[in-house]
C-alpha atoms as a PDB file:
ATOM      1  CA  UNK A   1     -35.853  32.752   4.751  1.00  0.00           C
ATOM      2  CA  UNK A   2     -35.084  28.832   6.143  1.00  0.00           C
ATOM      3  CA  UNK A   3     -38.703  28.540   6.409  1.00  0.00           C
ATOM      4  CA  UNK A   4     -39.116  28.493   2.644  1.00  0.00           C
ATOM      5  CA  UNK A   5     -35.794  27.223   2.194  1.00  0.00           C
ATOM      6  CA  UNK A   6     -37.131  24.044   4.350  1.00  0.00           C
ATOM      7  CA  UNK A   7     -40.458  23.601   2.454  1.00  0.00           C
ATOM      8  CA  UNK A   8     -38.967  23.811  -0.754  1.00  0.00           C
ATOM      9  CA  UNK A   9     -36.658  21.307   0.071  1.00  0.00           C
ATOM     10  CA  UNK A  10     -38.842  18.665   2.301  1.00  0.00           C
ATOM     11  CA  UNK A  11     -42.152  19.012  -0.045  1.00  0.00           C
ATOM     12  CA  UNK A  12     -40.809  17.147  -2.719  1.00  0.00           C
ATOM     13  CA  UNK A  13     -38.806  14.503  -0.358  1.00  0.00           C
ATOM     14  CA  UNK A  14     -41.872  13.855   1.479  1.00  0.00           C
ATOM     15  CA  UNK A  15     -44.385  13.521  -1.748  1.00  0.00           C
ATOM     16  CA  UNK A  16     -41.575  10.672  -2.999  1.00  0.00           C
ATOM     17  CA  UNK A  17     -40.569   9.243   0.726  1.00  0.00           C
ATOM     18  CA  UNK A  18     -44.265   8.722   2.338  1.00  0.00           C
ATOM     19  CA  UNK A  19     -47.966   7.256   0.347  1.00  0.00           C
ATOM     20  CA  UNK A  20     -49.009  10.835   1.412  1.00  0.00           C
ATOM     21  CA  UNK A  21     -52.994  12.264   0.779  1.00  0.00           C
ATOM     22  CA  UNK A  22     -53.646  15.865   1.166  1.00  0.00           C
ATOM     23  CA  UNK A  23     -57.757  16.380   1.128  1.00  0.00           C
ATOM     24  CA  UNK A  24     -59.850  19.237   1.664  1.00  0.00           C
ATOM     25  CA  UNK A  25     -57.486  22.040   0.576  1.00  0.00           C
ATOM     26  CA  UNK A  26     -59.720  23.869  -0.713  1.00  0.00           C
ATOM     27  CA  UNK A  27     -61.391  24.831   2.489  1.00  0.00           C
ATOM     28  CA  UNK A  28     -57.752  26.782   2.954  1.00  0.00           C
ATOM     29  CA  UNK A  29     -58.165  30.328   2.987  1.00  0.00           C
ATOM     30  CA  UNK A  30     -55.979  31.624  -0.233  1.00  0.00           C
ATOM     31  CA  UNK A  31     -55.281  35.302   1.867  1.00  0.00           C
ATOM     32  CA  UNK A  32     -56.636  36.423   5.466  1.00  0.00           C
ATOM     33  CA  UNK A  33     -56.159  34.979   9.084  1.00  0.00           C
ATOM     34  CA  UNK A  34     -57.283  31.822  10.360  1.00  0.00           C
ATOM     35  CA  UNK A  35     -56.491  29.165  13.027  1.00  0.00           C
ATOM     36  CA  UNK A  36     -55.452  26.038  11.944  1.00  0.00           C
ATOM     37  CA  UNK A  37     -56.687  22.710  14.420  1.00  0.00           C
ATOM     38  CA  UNK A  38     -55.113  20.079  13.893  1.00  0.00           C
ATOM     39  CA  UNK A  39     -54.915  16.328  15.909  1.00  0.00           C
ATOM     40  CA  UNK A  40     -51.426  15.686  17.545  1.00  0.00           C
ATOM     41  CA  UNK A  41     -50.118  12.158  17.227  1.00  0.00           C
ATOM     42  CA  UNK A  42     -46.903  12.836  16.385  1.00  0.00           C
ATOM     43  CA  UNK A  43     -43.860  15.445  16.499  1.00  0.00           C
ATOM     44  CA  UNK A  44     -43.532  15.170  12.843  1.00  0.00           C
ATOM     45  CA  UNK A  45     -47.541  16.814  12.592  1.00  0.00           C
ATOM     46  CA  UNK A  46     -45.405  19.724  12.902  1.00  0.00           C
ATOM     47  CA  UNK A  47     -43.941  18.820   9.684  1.00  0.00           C
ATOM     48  CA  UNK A  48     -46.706  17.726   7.504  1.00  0.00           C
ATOM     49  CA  UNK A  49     -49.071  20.503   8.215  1.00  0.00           C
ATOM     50  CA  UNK A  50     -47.475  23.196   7.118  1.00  0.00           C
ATOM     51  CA  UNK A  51     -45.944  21.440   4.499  1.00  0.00           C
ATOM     52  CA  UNK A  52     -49.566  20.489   3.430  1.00  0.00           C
ATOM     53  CA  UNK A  53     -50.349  24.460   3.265  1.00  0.00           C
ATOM     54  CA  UNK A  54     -48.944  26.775   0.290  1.00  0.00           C
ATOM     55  CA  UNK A  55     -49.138  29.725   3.204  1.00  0.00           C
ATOM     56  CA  UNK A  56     -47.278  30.185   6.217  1.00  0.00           C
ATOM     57  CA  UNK A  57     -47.986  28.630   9.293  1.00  0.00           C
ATOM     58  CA  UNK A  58     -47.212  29.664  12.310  1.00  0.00           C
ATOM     59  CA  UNK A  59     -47.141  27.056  15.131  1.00  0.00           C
ATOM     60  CA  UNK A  60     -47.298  27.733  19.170  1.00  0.00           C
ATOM     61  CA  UNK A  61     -44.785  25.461  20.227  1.00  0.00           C
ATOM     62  CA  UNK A  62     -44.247  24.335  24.056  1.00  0.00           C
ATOM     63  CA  UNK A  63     -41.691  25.985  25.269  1.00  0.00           C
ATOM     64  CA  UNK A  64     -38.796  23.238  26.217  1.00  0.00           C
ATOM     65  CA  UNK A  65     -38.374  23.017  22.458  1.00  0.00           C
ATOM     66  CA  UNK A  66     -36.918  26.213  23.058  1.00  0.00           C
ATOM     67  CA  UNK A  67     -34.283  25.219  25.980  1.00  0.00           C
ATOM     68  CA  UNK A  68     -33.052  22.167  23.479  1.00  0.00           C
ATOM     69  CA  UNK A  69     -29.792  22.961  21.716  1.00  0.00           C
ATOM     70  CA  UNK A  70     -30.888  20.209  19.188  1.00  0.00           C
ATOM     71  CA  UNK A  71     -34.278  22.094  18.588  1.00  0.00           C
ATOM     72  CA  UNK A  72     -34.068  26.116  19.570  1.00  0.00           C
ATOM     73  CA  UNK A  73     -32.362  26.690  16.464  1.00  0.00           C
ATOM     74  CA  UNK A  74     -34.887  25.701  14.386  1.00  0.00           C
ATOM     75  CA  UNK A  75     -37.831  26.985  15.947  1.00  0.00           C
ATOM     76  CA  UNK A  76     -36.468  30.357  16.159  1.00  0.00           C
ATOM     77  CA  UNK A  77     -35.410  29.977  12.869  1.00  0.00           C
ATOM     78  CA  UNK A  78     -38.901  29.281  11.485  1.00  0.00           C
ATOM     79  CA  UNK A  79     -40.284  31.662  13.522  1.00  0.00           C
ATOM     80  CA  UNK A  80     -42.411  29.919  15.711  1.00  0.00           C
ATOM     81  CA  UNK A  81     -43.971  30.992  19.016  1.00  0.00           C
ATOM     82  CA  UNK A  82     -43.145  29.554  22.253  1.00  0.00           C
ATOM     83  CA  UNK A  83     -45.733  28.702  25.097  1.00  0.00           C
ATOM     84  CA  UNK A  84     -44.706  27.777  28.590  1.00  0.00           C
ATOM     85  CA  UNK A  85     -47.292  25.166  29.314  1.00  0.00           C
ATOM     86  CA  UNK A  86     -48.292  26.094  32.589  1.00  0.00           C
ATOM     87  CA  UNK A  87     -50.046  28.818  32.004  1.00  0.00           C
ATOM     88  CA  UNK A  88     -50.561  32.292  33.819  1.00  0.00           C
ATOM     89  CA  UNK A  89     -49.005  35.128  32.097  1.00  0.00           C
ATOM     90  CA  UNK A  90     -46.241  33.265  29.858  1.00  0.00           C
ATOM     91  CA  UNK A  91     -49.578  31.738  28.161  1.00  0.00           C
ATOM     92  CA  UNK A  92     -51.458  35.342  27.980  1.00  0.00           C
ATOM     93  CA  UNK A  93     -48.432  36.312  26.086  1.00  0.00           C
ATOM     94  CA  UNK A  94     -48.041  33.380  23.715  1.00  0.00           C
ATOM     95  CA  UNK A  95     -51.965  34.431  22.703  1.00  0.00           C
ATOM     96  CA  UNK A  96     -51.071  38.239  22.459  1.00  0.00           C
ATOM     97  CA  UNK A  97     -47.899  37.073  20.021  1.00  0.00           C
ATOM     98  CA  UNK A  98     -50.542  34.727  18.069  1.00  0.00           C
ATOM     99  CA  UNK A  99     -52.606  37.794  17.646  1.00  0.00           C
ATOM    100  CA  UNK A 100     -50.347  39.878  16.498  1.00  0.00           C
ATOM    101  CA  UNK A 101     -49.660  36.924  13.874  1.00  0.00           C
ATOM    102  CA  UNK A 102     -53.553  37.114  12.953  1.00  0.00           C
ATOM    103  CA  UNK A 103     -53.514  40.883  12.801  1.00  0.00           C
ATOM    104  CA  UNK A 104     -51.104  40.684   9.992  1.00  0.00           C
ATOM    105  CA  UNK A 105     -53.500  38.326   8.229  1.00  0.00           C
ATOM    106  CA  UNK A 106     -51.325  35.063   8.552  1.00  0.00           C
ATOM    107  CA  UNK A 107     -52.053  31.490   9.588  1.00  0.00           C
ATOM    108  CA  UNK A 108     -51.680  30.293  13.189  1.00  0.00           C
ATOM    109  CA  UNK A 109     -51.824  26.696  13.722  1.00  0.00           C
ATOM    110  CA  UNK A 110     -52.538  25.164  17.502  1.00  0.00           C
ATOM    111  CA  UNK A 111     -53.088  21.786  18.435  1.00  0.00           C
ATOM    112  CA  UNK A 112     -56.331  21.830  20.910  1.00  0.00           C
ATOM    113  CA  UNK A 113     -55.771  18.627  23.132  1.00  0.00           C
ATOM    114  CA  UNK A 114     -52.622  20.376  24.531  1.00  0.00           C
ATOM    115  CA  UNK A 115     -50.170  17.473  23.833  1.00  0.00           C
ATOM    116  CA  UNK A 116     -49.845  13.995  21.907  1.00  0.00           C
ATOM    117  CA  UNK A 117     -52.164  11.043  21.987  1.00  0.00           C
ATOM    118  CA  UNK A 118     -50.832   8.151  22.461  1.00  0.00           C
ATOM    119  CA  UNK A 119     -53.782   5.595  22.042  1.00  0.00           C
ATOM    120  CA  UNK A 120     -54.924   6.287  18.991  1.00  0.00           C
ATOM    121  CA  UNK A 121     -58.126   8.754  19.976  1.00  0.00           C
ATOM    122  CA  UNK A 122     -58.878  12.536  19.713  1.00  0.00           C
ATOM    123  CA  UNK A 123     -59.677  13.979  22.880  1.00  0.00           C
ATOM    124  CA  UNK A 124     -61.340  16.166  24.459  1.00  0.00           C
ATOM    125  CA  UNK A 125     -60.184  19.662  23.310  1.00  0.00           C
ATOM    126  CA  UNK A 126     -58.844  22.637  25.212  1.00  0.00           C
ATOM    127  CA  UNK A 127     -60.487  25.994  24.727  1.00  0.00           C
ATOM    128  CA  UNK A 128     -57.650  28.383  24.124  1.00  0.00           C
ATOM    129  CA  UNK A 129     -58.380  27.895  19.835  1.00  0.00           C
ATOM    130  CA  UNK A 130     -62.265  29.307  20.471  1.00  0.00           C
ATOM    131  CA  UNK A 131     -61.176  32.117  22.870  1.00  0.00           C
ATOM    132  CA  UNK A 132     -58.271  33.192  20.213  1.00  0.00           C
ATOM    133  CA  UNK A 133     -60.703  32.716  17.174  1.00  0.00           C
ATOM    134  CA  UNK A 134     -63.502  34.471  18.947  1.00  0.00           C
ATOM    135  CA  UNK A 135     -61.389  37.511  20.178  1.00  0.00           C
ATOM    136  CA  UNK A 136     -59.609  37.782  16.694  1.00  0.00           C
ATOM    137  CA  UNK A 137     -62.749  37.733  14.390  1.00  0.00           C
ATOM    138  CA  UNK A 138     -61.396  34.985  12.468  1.00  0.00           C
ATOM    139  CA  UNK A 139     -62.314  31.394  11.260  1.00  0.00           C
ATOM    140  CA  UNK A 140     -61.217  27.993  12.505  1.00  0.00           C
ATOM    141  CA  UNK A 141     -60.239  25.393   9.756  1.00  0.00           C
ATOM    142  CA  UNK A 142     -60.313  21.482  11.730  1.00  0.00           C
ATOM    143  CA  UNK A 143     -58.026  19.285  10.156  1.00  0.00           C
ATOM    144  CA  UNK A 144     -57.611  15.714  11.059  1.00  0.00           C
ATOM    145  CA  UNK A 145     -53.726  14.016  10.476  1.00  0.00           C
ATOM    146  CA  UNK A 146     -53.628   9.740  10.852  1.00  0.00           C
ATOM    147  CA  UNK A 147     -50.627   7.920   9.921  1.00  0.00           C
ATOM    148  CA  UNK A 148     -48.073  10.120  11.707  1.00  0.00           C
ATOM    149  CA  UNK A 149     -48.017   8.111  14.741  1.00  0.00           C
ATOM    150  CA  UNK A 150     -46.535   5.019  12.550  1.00  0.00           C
ATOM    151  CA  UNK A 151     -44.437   7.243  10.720  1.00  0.00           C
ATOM    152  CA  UNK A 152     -43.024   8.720  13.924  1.00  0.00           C
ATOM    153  CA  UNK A 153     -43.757   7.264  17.254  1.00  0.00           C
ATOM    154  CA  UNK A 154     -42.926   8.886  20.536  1.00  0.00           C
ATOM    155  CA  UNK A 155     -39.831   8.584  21.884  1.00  0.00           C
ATOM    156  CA  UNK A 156     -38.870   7.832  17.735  1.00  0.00           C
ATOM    157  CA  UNK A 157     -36.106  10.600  16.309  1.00  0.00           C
ATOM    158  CA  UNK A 158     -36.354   8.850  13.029  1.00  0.00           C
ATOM    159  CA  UNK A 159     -38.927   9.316  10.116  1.00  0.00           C
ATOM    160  CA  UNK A 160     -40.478   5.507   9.152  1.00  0.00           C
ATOM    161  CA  UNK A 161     -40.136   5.835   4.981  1.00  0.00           C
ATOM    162  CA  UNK A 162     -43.278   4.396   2.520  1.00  0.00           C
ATOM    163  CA  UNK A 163     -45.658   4.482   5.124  1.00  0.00           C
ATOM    164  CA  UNK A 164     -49.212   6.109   4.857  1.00  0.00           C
ATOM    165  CA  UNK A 165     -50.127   9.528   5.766  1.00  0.00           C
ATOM    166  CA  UNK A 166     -52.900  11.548   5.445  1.00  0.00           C
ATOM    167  CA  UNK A 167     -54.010  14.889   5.891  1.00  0.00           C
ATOM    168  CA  UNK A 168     -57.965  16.315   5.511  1.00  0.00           C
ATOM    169  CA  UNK A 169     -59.423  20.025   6.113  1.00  0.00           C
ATOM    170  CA  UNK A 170     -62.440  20.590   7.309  1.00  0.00           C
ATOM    171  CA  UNK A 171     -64.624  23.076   6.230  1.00  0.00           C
ATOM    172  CA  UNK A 172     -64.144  27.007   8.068  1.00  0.00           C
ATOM    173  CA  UNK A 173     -66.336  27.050  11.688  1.00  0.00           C
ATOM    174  CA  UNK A 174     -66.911  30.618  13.273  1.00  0.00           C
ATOM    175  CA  UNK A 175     -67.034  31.717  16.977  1.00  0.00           C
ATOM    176  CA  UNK A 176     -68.268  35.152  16.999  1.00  0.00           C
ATOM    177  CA  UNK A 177     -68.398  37.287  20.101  1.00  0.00           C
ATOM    178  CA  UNK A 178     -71.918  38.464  20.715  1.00  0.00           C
ATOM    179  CA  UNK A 179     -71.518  40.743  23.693  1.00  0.00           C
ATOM    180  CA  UNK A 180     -72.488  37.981  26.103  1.00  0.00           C
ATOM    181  CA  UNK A 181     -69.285  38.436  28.608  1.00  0.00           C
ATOM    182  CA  UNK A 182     -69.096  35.764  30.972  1.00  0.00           C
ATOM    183  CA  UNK A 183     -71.954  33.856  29.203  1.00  0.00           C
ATOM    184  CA  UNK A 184     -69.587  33.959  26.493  1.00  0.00           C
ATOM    185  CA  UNK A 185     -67.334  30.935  28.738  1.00  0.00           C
ATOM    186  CA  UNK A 186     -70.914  28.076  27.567  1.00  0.00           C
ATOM    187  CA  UNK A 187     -70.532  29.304  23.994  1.00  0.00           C
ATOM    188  CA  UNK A 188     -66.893  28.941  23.922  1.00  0.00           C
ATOM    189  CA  UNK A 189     -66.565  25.356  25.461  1.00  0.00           C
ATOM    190  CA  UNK A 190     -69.690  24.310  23.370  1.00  0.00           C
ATOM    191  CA  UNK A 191     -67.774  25.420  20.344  1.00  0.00           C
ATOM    192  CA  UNK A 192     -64.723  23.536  21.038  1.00  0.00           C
ATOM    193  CA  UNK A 193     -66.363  20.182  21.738  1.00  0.00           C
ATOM    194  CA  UNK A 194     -67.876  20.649  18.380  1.00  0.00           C
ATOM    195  CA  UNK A 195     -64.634  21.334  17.251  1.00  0.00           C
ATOM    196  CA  UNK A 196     -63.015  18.294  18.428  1.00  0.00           C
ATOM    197  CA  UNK A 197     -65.950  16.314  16.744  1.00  0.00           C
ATOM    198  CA  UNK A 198     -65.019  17.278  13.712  1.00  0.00           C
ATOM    199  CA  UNK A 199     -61.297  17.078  13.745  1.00  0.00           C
ATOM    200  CA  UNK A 200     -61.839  13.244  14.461  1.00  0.00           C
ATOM    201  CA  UNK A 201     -64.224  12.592  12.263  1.00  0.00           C
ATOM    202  CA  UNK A 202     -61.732  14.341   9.200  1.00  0.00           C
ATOM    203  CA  UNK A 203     -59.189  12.194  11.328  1.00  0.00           C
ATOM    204  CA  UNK A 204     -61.023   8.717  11.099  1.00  0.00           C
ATOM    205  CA  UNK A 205     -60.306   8.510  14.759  1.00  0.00           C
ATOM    206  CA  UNK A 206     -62.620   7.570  17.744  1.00  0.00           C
ATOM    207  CA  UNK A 207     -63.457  10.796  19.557  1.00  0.00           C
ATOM    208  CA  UNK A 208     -62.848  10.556  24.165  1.00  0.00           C
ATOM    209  CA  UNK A 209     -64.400  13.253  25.831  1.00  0.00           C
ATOM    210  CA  UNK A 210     -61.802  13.509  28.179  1.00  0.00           C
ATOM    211  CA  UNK A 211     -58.382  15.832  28.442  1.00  0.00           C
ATOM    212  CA  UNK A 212     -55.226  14.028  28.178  1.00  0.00           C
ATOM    213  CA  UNK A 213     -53.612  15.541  30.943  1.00  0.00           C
ATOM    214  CA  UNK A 214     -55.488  16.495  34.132  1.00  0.00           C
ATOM    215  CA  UNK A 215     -56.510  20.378  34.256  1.00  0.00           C
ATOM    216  CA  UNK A 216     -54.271  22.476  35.579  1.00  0.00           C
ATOM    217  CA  UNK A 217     -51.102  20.877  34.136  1.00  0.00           C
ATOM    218  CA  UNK A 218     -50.778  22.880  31.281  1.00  0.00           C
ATOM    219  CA  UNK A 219     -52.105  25.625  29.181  1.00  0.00           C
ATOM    220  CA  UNK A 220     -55.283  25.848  27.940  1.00  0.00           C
ATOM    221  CA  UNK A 221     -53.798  27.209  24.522  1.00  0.00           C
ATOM    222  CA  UNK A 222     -52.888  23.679  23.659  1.00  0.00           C
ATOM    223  CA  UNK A 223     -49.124  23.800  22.613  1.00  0.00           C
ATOM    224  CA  UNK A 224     -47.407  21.671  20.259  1.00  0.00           C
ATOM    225  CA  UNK A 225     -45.070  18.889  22.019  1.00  0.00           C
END
């Protein structure tokens, strides 16, 4: 499959090309679902994540990536899931398509603030990670990613060689559903900020309690962009 094919190939390149640290793998699951969480600085996140994982990682990806000649091939190729970011029932199926990746005991991997920060922060998180973790019975692992945003800022279709990178796991947190229904909505949102906490704390980043983009705007799933 090109999804191996690529990690076999880029794994090495990038050990050799970037002053990359991978911490905290051992908090990886070695078989069984889980949600990865990671920070978004960067498109190239998208690269260093899963090539930081030995398992497969399925990313949601916002949609447009989809539209793009220069990126629909390889999305579909890897086998990614697309997300239209404004919600409704394009975003209840992008979470029914995530299950189905969870049900087969794989890794899903959603970026909670919904889209890239640009000043250096984590933000406040969106909720669609709990609500997926919390239907599907399985753990979140936080990770935090700094350096990417030097090694590929927006607007940037280039790669910035010998820079630092580094990626950290956090340790497993679990959202179980206890019956409580609409009560359920406190727990969930509770969950998340703690979530977001974490990720910049592994991420050595100041934490805003705010959303990047006003409410409303996009999914609460949090695609990649």
């Amino acid at each position: 499959m090109l999804y191996w094919g690529l990690k076999a190939f880029l794994w090495p390149l990038f050990r050799v090309v970037f002053r990359w640290r991978i911490e905290g793998r051992e908090h990886l699951p070695h078989s069984g679902p889980a949600v990865l969480a990671p920070n978004h600085q960067s498109f190239c996140d998208s690269l260093f994540l899963p090539l930081a994982v030995r398992r497969r990682v399925t990313f949601l990806a916002k949609a447009e990536y989809f539209d793009a000649r220069r990126t629909a091939w390889f999305f579909r190729a890897v086998g990614q899931i697309p997300i239209h970011r404004t919600g409704g029932d394009a975003s209840e199926r992008a979470l029914a398509a995530a299950k189905e990746v969870l049900d087969r005991g794989e890794l899903v991997a959603i970026y909670p603030e919904g889209t890239r920060s640009t000043d250096g922060t984590v933000h406040r998180g969106r909720t669609g990670v709990a609500r997926l973790a919390m239907q599907c019975g399985v753990p979140v692992i936080p990770v935090g990613i700094s350096g990417t945003d030097r090694i590929q800022p927006r607007g940037s279709r280039w790669l910035r060689p010998l820079l630092p990178v580094r990626t950290c796991f956090g340790p497993p947190m679990v959202l179980l559903d206890d019956g409580s229904g609409p009560g359920s909505q406190e727990r969930v949102r509770s969950f998340t900020d703690a979530l977001m906490v974490e990720i910049a704390r592994l991420a050595e980043c100041p934490y805003v309690d705010e959303p990047l983009v006003p409410a409303g705007n996009e999914s609460d799933l949090g695609p990649a962009s």
